[in-house]
Protein backbone atom coordinates (compact mmCIF):
# COMPACT_ATOMS: atom_id res chain seq x y z
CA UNK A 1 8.96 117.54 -97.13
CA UNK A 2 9.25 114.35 -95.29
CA UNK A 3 5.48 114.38 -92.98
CA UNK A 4 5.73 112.08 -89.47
CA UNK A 5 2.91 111.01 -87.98
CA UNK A 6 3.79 111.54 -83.92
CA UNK A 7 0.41 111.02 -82.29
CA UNK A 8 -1.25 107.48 -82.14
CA UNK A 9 -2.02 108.04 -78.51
CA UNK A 10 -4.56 110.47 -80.18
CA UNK A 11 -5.34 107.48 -83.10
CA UNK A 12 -3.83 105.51 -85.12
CA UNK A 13 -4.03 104.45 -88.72
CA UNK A 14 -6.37 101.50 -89.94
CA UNK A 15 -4.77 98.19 -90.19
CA UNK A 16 -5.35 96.64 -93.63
CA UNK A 17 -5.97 93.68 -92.15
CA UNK A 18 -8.80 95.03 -90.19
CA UNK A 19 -10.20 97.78 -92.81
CA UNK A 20 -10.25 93.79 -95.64
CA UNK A 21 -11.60 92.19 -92.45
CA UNK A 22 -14.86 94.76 -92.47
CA UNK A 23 -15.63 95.34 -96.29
CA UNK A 24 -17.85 91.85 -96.58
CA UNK A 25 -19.98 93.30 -93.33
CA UNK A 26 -20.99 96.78 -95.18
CA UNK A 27 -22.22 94.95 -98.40
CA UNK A 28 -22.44 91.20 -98.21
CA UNK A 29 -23.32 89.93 -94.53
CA UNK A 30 -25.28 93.06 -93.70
CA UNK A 31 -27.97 91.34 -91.70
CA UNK A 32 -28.91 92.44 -87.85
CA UNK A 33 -27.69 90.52 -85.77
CA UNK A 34 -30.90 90.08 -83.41
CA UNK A 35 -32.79 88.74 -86.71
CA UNK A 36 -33.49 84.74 -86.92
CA UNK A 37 -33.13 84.33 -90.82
CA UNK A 38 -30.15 83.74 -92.34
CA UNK A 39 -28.78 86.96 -93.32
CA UNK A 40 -28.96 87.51 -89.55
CA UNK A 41 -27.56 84.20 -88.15
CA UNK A 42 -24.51 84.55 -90.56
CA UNK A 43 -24.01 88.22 -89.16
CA UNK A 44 -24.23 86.71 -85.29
CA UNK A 45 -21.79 84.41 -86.05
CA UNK A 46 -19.79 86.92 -87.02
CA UNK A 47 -20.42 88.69 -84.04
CA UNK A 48 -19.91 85.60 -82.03
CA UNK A 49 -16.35 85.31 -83.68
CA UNK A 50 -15.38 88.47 -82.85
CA UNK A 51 -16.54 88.32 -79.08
CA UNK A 52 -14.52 85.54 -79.10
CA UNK A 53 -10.89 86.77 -80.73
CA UNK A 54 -11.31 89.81 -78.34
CA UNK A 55 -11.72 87.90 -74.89
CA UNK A 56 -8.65 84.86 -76.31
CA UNK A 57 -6.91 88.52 -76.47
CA UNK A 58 -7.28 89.54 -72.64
CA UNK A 59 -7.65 86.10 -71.34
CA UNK A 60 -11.10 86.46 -70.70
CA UNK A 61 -14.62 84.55 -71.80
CA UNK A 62 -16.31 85.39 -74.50
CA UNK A 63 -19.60 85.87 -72.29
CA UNK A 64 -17.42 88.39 -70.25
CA UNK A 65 -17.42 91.12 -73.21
CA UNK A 66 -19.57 93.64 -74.09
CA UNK A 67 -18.91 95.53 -77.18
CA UNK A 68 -19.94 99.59 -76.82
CA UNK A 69 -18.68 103.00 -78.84
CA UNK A 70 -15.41 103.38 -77.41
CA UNK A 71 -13.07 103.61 -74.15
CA UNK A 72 -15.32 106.68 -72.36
CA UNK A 73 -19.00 105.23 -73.13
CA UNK A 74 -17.18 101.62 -71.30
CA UNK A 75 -15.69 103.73 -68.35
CA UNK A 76 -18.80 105.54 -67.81
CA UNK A 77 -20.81 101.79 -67.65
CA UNK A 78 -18.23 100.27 -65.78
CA UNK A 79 -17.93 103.23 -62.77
CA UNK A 80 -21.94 103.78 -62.96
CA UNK A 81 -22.45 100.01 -62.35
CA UNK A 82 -19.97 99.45 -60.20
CA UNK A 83 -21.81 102.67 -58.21
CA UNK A 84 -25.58 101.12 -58.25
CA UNK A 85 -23.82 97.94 -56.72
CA UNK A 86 -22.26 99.68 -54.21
CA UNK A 87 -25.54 101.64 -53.12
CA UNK A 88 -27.34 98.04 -52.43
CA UNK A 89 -24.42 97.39 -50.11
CA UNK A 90 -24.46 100.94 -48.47
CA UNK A 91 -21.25 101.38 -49.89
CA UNK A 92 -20.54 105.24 -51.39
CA UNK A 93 -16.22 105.45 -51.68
CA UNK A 94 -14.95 105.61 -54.72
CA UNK A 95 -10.99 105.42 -55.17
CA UNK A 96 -9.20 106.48 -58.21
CA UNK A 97 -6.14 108.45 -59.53
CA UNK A 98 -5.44 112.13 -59.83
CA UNK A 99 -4.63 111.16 -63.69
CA UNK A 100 -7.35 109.63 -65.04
CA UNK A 101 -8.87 110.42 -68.74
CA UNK A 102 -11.48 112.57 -68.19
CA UNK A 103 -13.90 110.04 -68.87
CA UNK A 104 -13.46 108.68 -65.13
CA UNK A 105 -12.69 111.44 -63.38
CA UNK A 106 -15.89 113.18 -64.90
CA UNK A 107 -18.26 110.18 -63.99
CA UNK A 108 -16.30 109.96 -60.42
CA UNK A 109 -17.79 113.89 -60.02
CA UNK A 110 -20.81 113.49 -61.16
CA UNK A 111 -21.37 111.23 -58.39
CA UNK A 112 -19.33 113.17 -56.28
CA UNK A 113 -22.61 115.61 -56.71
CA UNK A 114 -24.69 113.09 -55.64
CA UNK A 115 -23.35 112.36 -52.19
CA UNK A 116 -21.11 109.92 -53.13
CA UNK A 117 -17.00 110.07 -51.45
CA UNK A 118 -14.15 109.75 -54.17
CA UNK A 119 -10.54 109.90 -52.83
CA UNK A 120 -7.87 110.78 -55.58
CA UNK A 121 -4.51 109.18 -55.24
CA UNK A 122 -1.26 111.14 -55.94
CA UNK A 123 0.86 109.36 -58.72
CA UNK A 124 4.19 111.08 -57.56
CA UNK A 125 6.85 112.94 -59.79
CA UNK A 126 7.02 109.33 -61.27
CA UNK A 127 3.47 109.38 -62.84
CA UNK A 128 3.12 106.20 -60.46
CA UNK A 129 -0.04 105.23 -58.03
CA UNK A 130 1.46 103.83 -54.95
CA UNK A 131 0.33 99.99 -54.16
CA UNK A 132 0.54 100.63 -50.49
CA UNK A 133 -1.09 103.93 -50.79
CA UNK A 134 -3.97 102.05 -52.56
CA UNK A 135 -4.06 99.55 -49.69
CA UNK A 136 -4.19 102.26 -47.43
CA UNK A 137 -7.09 104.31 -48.84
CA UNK A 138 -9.37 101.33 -49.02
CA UNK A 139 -12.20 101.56 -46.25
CA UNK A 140 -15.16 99.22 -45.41
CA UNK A 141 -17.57 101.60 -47.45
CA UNK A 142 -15.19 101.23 -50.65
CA UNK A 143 -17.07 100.15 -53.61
CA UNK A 144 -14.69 100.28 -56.57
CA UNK A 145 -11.19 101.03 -57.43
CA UNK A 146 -10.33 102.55 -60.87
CA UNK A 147 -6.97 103.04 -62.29
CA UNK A 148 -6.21 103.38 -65.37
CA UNK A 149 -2.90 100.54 -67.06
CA UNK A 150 -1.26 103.47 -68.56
CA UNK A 151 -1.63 106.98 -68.72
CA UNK A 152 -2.60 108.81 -72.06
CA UNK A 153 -0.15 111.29 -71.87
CA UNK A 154 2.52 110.23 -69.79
CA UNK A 155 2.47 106.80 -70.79
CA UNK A 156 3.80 105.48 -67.37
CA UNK A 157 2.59 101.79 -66.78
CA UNK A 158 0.84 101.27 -63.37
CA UNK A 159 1.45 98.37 -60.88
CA UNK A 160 -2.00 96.76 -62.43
CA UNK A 161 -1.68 93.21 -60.99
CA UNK A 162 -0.64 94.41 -57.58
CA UNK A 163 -3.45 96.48 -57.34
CA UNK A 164 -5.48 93.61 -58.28
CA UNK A 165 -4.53 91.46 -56.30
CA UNK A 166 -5.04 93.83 -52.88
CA UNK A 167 -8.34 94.25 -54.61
CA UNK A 168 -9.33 91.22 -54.87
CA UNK A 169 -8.10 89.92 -51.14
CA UNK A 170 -10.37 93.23 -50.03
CA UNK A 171 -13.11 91.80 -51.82
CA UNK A 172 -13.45 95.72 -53.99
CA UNK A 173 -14.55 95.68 -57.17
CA UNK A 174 -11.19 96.88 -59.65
CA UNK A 175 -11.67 98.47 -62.91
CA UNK A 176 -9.19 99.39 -64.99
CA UNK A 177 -8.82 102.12 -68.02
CA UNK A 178 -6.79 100.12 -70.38
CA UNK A 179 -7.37 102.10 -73.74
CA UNK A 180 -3.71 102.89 -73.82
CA UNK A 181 -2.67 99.34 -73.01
CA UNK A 182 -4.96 97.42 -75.07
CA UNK A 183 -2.76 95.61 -77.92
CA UNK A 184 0.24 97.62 -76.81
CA UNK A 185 0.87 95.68 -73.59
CA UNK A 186 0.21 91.64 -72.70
CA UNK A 187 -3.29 92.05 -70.54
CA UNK A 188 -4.32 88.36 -68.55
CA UNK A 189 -7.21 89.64 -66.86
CA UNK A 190 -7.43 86.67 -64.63
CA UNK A 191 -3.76 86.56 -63.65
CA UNK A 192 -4.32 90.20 -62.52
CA UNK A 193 -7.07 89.99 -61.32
CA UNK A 194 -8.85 92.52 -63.26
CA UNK A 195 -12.63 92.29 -62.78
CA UNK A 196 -13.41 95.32 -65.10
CA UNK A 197 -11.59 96.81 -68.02
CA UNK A 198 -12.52 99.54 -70.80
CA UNK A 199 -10.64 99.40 -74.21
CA UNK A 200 -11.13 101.21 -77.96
CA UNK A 201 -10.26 100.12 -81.16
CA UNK A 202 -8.71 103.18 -82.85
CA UNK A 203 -5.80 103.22 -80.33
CA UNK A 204 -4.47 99.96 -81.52
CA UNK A 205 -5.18 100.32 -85.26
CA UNK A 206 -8.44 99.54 -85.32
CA UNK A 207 -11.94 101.59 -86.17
CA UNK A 208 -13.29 104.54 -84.42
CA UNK A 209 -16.51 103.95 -82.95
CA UNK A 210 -15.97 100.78 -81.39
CA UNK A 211 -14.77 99.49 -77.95
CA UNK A 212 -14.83 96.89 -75.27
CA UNK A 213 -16.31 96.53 -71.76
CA UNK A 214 -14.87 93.36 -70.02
CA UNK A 215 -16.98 92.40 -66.94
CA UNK A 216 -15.52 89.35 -65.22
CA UNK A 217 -18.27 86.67 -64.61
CA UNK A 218 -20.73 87.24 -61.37
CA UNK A 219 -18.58 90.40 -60.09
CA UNK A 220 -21.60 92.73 -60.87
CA UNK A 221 -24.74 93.40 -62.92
CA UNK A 222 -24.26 95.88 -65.69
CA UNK A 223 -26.17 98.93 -65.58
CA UNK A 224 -27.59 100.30 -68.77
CA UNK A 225 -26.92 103.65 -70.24
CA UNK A 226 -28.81 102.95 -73.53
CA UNK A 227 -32.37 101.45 -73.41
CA UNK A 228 -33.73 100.04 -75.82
CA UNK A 229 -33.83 96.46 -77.09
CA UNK A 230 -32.30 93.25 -75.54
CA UNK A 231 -28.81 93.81 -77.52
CA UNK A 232 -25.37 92.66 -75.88
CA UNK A 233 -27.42 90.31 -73.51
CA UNK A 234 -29.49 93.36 -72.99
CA UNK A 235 -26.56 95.60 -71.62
CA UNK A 236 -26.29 97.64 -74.32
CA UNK A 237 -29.33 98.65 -76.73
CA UNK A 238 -28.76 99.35 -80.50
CA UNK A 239 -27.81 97.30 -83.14
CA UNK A 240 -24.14 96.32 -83.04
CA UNK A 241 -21.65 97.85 -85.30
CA UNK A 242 -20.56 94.88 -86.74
CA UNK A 243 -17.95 96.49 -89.61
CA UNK A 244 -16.44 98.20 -86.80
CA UNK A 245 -16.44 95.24 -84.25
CA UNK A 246 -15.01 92.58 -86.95
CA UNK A 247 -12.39 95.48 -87.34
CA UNK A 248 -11.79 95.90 -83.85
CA UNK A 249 -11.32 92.95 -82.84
CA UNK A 250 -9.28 91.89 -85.90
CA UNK A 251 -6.53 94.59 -85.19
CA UNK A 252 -6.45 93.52 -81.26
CA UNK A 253 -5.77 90.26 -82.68
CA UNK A 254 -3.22 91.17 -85.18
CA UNK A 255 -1.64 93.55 -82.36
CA UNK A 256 -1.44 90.60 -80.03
CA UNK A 257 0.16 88.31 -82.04
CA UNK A 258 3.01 91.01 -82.87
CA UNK A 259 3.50 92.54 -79.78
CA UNK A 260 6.48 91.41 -78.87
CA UNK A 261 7.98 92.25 -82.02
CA UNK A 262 6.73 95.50 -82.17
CA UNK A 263 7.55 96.28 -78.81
CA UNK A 264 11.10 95.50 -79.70
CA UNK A 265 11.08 97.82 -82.52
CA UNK A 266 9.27 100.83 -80.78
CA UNK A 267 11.14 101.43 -77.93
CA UNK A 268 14.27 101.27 -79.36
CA UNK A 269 13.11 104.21 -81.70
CA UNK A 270 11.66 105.72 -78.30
CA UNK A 271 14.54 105.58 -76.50
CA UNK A 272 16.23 107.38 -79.11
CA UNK A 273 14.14 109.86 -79.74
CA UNK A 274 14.63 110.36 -75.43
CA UNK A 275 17.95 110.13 -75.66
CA UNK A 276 18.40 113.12 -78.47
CA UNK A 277 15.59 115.07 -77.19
CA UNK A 278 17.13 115.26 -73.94
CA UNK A 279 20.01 117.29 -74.94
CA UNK A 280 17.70 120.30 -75.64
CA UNK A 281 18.96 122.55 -72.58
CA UNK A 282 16.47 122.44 -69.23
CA UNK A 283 14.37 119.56 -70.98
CA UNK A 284 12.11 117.28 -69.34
CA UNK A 285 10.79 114.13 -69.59
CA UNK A 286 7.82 113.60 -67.65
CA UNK A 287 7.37 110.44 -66.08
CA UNK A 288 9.09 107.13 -65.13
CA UNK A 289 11.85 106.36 -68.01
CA UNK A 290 11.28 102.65 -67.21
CA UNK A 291 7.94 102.08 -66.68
CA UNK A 292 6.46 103.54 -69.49
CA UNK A 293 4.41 102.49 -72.93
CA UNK A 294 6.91 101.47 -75.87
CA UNK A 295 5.61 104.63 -78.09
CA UNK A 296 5.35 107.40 -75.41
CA UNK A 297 8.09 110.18 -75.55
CA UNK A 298 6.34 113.02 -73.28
CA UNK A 299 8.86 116.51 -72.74
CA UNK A 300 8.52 119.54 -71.53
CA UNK A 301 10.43 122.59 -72.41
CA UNK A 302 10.56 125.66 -69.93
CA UNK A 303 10.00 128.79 -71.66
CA UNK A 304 8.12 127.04 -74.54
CA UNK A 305 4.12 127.76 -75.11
CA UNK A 306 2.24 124.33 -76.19
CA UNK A 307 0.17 125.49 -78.73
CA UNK A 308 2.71 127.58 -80.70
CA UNK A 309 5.57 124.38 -80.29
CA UNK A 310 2.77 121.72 -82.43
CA UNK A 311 1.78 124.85 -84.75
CA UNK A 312 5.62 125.05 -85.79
CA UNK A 313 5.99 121.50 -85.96
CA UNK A 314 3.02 120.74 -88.47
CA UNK A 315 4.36 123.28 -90.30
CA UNK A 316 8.07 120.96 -90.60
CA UNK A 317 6.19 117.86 -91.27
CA UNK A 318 5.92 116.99 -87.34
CA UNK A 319 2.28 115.70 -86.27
CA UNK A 320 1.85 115.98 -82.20
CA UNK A 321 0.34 116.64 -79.29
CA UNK A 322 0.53 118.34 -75.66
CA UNK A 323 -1.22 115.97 -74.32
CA UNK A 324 -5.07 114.28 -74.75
CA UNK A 325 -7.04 114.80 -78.09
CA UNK A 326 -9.70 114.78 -76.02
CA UNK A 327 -8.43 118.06 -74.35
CA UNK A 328 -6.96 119.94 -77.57
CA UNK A 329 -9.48 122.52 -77.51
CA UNK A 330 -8.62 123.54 -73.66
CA UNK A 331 -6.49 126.61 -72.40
CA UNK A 332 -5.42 125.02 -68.98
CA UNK A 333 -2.43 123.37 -68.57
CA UNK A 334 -2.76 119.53 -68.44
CA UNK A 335 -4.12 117.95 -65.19
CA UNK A 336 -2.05 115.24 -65.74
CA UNK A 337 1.23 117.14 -65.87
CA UNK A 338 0.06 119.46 -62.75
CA UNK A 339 -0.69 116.15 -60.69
CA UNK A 340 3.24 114.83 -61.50
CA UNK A 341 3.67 118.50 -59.89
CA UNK A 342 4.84 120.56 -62.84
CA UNK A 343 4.06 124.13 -62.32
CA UNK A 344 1.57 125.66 -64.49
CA UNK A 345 4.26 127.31 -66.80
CA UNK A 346 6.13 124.42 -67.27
CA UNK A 347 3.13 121.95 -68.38
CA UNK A 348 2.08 124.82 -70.87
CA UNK A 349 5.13 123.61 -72.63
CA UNK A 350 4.59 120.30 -73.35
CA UNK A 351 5.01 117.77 -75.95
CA UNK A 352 4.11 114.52 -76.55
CA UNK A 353 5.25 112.41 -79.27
CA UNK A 354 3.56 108.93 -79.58
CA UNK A 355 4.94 106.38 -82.01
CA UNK A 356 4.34 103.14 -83.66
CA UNK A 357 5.38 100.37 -85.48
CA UNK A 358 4.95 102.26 -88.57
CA UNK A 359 7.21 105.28 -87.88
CA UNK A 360 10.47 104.47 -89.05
CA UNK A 361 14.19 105.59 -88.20
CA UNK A 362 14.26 108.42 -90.39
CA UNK A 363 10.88 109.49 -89.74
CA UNK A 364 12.68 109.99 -85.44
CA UNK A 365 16.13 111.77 -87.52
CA UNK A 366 13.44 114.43 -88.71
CA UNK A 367 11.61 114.79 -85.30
CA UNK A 368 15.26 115.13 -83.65
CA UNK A 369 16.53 117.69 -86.17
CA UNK A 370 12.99 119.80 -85.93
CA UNK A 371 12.21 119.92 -82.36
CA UNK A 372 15.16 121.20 -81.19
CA UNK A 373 15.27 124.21 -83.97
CA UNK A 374 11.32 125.05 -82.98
CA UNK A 375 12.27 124.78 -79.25
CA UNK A 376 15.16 127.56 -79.90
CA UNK A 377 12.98 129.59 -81.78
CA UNK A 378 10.35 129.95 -79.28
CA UNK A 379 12.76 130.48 -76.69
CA UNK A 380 14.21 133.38 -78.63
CA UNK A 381 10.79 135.33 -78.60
CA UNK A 382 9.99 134.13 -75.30
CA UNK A 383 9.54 136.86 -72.27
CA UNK A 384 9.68 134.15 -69.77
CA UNK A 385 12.52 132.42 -71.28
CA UNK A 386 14.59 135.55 -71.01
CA UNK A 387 13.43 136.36 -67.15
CA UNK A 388 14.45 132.58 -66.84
CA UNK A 389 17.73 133.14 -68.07
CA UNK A 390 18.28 136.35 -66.24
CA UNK A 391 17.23 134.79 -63.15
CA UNK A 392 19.81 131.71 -63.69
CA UNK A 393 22.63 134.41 -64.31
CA UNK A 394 22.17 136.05 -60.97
């Protein structure tokens, strides 16, 4: 049985040119970093190289990047920072985006708890923030805006340099949740005026356990989460992860070099896999058709439960999701789907499919002859389907 991997939103696969591009760190230039001999120096230059490749990548300095764990530990530095700047200015608004990954809207509570005002911004049946809504939520006590540059499930792209650019005529801090952009989309985060941005390596074919905080020169001191020694000009204690770094920043690099070519590639096999899975009766995509990320394929099917629809699928060789990995284990529908204003029922019966350069054409024949055969078969044993259908007869 042919098996299709459906879910790089979740992760993706090791590059080979990244996994070759770590081996010599595990065995050969295993030095620290922070040491002055030369096992060390030869690893900091290493280090040095990578800082480097990553900020020529988002059109940034290499002083401007701060390597940490991942996307959430870079959104919780960013939005924390951002906060104890704020608080020296007697600043205490917050705006975001009813959609964010959990890792900002969780941070944007916890200092909701601690006095602090956070105003969430619809994204519309589109899965898109309004510019001129964000211009009109700003107020003199604003200390940050954070929106993500594509959504994790939905995959809809937001007006990023727009938002920027209001930002930074406001003179607000902008961060931006770019873990599902990062070597999927071109990022300048000059031209768009971007003066934070999180990213993580295993969502563009690099290693878990490493990401990126870009802080743009002078916009703000970094507060620490970790404490410990002076690493990562003393922003982030521990010694670095260099395998995973030299990894990381090797698969951004290969990413962004091929993007356009693999952009190509990937939405043509998206838009077909839209295009067939459309024709599976009272379907629905969720979110914008045009503005979305070349991989993302995100349906809902009425009368369909989530968890039993991926259950079925893994068993025909189909590898999804409903929505976030970093959700799976939930029973509530997702908050992203309920925020585009799908009804509880409806974003129970999700599916998203997220694809790469990797998948092929006959890889998106066997998702289009499975789906709709699972779909059906729910349906069949559904309650809710048949009320549905009774009701639509009346």
């Amino acid at each position: 049985m042919l098996r299709v991997y459906a879910d790089n939103a979740a992760t993706t696969a090791m590059s080979p040119a990244a996994k070759a591009a770590m081996l010599p760190y595990f065995d050969e230039v295993y030095g620290n970093p922070s040491s002055p001999h030369s096992f060390g120096q030869a690893a900091a230059a290493a280090l040095q190289e990578a800082r480097e490749t990553v900020a020529r990548c988002l059109g940034a300095k290499a002083d401007e990047i701060t390597f940490t764990s991942g996307g959430s530990e870079a959104d919780n530095q960013a939005i924390l920072s951002a906060a104890a700047a704020g608080e020296k200015q007697g600043k205490r608004h917050m705006i975001s985006t009813a959609f964010e990954h959990h890792a900002v809207l969780h941070t944007l509570q916890k200092l909701e708890r601690q006095g602090w005002e956070i105003t969430l911004l619809p994204v519309h049946e589109d899965g898109i923030v309004r510019v001129e809504e964000v211009r009109d939520a700003i107020r003199p006590d604003t200390a940050l805006v954070t929106i993500m540059y594509a959504n994790n499930e939905i995959g809809t792209i937001q007006p990023i340099a727009e938002i920027g650019a209001i930002c930074r005529e406001k003179g607000i801090l902008f961060h931006t949740d770019a873990v599902q952009a990062a070597g999927h989309l071109h990022i300048d985060v000059a031209a768009q005026n971007i003066d934070l941005l999180s990213l993580s390596g295993h969502k563009f074919h690099g290693p878990k356990g490493a990401g990126v905080l870009y802080v743009r020169k002078g916009a703000l001191r970094l507060q620490n989460l970790i404490e410990g020694g002076g690493q990562e000009r003393g922003k982030r204690a521990g010694t670095e992860n260099l395998p995973a770094i030299v990894g990381m920043a090797v698969a951004l690099d290969e990413a962004c070099k091929h993007l356009d070519q693999h952009t190509a590639y990937v939405t043509k096999l998206r838009d077909r896999l839209i295009d067939g899975l459309s024709k599976i009766p009272y379907a629905r995509l969720n979110g914008s058709a045009e503005h979305r990320l070349p991989g993302n394929v995100n349906f809902s099917f009425p009368g369909v439960e989530g968890e039993a629809l991926l259950l079925l699928l893994d068993s025909m060789g189909v590898a999804a999701s409903s929505g976030s990995a970093c959700t799976s284990g939930s029973l509530d529908p997702s908050h992203v789907l309920l925020a585009i204003g799908l009804s509880h029922e409806v974003a129970h019966g999700s599916l998203r499919l997220s694809l790469c350069h990797t998948n092929t054409e006959e890889e998106i024949d066997h998702i289009l002859a499975v789906v709709p055969q699972v779909v059906q078969r729910l349906r069949d044993m559904s309650p809710v389907w048949k009320d549905m259908m009774k009701k639509e007869a009346v």
